[in-house]
Protein backbone atom coordinates (compact mmCIF):
# COMPACT_ATOMS: atom_id res chain seq x y z
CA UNK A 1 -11.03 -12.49 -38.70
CA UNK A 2 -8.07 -9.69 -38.98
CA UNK A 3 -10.72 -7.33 -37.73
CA UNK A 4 -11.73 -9.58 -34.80
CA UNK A 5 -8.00 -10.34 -33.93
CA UNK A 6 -7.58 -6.63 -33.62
CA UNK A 7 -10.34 -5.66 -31.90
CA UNK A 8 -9.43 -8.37 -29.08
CA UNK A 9 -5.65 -7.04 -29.26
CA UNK A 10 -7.23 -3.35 -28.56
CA UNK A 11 -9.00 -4.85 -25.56
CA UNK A 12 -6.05 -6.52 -24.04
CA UNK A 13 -4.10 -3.70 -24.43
CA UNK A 14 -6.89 -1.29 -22.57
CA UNK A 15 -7.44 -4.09 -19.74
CA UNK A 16 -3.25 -4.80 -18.82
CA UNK A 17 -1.86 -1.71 -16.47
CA UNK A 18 0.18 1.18 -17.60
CA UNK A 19 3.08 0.46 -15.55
CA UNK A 20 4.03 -2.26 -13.11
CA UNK A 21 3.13 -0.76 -10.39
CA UNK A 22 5.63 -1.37 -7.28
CA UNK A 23 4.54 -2.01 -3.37
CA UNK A 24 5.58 -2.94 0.23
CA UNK A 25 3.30 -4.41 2.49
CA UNK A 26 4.04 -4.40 6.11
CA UNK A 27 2.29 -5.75 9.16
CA UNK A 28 2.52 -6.35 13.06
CA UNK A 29 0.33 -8.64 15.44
CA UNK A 30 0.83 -7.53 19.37
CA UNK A 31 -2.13 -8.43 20.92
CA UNK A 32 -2.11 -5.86 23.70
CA UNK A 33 -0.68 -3.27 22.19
CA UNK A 34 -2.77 -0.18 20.53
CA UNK A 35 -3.45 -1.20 17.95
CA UNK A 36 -3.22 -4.84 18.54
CA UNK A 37 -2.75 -5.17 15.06
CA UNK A 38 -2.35 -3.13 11.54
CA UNK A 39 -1.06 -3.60 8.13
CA UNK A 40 -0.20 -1.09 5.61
CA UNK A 41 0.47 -1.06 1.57
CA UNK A 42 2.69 1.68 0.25
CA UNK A 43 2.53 2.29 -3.66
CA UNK A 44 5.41 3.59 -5.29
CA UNK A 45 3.39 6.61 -5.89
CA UNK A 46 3.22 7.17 -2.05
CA UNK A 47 -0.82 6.53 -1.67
CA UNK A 48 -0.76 4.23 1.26
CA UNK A 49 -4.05 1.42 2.35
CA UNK A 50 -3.95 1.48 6.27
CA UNK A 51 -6.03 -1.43 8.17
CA UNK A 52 -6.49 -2.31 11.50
CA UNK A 53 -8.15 -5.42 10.84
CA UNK A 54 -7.44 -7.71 7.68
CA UNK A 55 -9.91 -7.39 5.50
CA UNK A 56 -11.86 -4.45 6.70
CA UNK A 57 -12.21 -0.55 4.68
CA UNK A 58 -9.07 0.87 3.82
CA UNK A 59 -7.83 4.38 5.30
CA UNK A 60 -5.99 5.95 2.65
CA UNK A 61 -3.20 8.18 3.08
CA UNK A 62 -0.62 10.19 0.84
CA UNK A 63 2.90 10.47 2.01
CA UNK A 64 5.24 13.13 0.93
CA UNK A 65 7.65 12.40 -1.83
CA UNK A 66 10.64 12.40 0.90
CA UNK A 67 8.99 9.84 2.53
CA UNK A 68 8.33 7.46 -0.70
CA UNK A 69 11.64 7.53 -1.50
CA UNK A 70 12.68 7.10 1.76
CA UNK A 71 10.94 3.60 2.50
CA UNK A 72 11.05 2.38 -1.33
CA UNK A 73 14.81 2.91 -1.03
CA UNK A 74 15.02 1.03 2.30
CA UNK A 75 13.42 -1.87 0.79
CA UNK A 76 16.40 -1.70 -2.21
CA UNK A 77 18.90 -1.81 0.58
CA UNK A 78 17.77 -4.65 1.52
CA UNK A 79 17.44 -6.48 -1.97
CA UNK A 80 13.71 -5.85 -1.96
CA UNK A 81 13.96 -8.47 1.68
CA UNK A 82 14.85 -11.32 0.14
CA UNK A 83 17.31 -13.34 1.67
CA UNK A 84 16.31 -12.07 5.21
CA UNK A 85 19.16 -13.10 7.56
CA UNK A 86 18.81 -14.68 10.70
CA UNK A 87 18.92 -12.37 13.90
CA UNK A 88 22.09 -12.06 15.77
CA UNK A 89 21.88 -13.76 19.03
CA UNK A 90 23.65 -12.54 22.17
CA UNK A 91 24.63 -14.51 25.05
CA UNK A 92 22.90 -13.17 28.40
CA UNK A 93 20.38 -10.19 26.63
CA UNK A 94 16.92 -10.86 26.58
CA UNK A 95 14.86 -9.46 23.85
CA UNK A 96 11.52 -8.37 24.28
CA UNK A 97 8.56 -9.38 21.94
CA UNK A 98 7.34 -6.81 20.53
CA UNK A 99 5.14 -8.04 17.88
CA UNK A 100 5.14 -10.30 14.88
CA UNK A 101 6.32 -8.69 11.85
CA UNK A 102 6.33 -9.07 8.20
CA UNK A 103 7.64 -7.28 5.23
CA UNK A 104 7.18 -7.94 1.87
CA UNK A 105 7.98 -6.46 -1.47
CA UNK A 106 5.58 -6.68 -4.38
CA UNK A 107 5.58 -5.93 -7.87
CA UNK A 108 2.33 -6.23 -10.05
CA UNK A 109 0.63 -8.31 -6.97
CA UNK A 110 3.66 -10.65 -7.48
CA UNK A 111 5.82 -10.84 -4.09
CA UNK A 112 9.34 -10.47 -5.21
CA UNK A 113 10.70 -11.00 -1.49
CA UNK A 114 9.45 -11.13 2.20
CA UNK A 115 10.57 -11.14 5.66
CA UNK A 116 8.90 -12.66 9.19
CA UNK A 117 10.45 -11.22 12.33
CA UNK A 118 9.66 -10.59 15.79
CA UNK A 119 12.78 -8.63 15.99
CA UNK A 120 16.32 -8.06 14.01
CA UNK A 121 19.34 -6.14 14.72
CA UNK A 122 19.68 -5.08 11.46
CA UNK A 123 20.12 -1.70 11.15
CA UNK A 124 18.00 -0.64 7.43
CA UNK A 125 15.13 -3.92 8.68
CA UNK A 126 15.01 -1.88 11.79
CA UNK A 127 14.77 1.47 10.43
CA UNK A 128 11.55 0.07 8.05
CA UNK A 129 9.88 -0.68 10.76
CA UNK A 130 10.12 2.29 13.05
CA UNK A 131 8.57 3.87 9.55
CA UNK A 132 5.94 1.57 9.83
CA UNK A 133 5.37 2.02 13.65
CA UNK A 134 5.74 5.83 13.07
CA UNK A 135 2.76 5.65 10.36
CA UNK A 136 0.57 3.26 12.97
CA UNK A 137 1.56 6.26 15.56
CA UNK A 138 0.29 8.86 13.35
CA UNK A 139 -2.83 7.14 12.58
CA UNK A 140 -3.49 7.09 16.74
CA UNK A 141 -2.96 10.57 17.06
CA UNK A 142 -5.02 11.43 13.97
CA UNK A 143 -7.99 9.52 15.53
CA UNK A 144 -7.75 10.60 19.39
CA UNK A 145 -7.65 14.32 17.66
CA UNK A 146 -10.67 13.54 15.42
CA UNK A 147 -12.68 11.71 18.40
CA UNK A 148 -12.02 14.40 21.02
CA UNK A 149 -12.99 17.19 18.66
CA UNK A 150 -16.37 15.31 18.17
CA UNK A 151 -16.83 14.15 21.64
CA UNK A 152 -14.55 15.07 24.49
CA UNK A 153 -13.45 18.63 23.89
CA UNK A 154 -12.23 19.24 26.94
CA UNK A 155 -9.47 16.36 26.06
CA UNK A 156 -8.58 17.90 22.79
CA UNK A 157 -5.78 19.76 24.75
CA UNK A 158 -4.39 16.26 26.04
CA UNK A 159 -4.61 15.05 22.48
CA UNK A 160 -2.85 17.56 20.98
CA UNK A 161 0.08 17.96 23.89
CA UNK A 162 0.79 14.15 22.79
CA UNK A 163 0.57 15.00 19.31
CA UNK A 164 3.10 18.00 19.81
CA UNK A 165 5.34 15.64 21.37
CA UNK A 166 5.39 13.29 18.37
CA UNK A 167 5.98 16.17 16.61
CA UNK A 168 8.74 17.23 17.92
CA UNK A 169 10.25 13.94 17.85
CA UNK A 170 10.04 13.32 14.21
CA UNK A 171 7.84 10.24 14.74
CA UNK A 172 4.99 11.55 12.09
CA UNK A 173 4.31 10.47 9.20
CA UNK A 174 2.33 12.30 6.38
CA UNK A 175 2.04 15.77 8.61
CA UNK A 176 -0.50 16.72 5.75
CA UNK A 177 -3.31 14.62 6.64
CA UNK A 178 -3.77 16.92 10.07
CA UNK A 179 -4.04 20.08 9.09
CA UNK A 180 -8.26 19.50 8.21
CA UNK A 181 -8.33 18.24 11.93
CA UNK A 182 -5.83 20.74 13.67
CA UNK A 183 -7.78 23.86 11.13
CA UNK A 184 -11.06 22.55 12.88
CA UNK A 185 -10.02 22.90 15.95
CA UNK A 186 -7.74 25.78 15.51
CA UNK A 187 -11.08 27.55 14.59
CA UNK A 188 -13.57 26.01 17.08
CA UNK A 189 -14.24 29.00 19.73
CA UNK A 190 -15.58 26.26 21.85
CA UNK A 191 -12.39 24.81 22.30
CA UNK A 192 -10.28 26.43 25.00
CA UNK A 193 -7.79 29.09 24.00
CA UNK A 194 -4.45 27.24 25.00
CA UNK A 195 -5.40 24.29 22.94
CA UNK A 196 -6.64 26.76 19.75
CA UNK A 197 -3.34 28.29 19.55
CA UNK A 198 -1.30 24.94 20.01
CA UNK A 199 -3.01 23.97 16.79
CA UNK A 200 -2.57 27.18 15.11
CA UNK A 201 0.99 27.00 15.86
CA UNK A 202 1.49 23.47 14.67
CA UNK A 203 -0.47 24.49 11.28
CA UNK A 204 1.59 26.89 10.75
CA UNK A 205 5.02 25.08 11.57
CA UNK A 206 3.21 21.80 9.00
CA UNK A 207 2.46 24.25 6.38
CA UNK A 208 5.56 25.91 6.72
CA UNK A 209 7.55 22.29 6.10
CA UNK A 210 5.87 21.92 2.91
C-alpha cells in the first residue's frame, strides 16, 4: 500500500503544471470591420494564440519581451480588470461603436477578472486595446504580404507601402514574425526592384531593433 500511495503521489506530481501559468484573453466583434472579429491569448511567456473565428486553428505568435511586460503590466494597472468602472458619459458627444470588447485576466484557466466594453475613456483600458488592435493590424499586414507574394506580385509593392506606414507609426506588433516574408520577397528577382529594396530596408531597420 505505501508503495502504491507513492507511486500515485509520483503521478500527480508529473500530471499538475510547473508553474501557474498567467494569461489575458482579449476579443472584439465588429461585424464590418476587417476582421469582423478576432480574439487573442497572451501567456506570460509572450507566445500568443491568434483566431479569427472562435474555435478554429490557432496562429501562434511570439512577442518580444518589451512587449510582454508591457501588456502583462497594463493588466496590473488595472487590478488584473476587475472592478471595471463604468464609462464616463458626456453630455452632447456621440461615441462611435467600434466593436464589442472583452478583457479578461486568467490564471491557471481560472479568470481572476474581466471586462465588457464597447468603449471606455480610461486611459491604461484604452491603451490595452490599441495593443490588441495593433496585434489584429499586424496580423492583416502579415497576410496581404504573404498572399500577394503567392498570388498578386505586382501588389506586393502596395502591401508593403501600407506595411511601411504601420511601421513607421509604431502600430506593429512582434516585427519578428516578418522578416521570413519581407527575406522572401527581398530576394524574389521577380518582384520589382522598388518593392525588393523597401523590404531590404525594412529587414534591415527590424533586425537592427533587435
Amino acid at each position: 500500500m505505501g508503495n502504491l500511495r507513492l507511486v500515485l503521489a509520483v503521478v500527480a506530481l508529473w500530471q499538475a503544471p510547473l508553474f501557474a501559468q498567467d494569461s489575458i484573453f482579449f476579443s472584439r466583434s465588429f461585424p464590418g470591420s476587417v476582421p469582423g472579429y478576432f480574439e487573442a491569448l497572451v501567456s506570460d511567456d509572450g507566445t500568443v494564440e491568434y483566431r479569427e473565428e472562435p474555435g478554429e486553428e490557432p496562429v501562434e505568435i511570439q512577442l518580444s519581451e518589451v512587449e510582454t511586460e508591457k501588456v502583462f503590466g497594463l493588466a496590473e494597472s488595472l487590478n488584473k480588470f476587475r472592478g471595471f468602472p463604468e464609462p464616463a458619459v458626456i453630455e452632447g458627444r456621440r461615441v462611435a461603436f467600434t466593436g464589442d470588447k472583452v478583457v479578461r485576466f486568467q490564471s491557471a484557466g481560472t479568470t481572476i477578472g474581466e471586462a465588457k466594453f464597447d468603449h471606455t475613456d480610461q486611459p491604461e483600458y484604452r491603451e490595452i486595446m490599441q495593443f490588441f488592435l495593433s496585434l489584429a493590424g499586424s496580423e492583416q499586414h502579415l497576410f496581404e504580404l504573404e498572399r500577394t507574394y503567392q498570388f498578386d506580385r505586382l501588389g506586393v509593392n502596395k502591401a508593403l507601402l501600407l506595411f511601411h506606414r504601420s511601421y513607421d507609426d509604431g502600430r506593429l506588433i512582434s516585427l519578428q514574425q516578418f522578416l521570413p516574408i519581407l527575406k522572401k520577397i527581398q530576394g524574389q528577382e521577380k518582384i520589382i526592384h522598388m518593392a525588393r529594396s523597401r523590404a531590404a530596408s525594412l529587414v534591415e531597420a527590424i533586425e537592427a531593433q533587435d
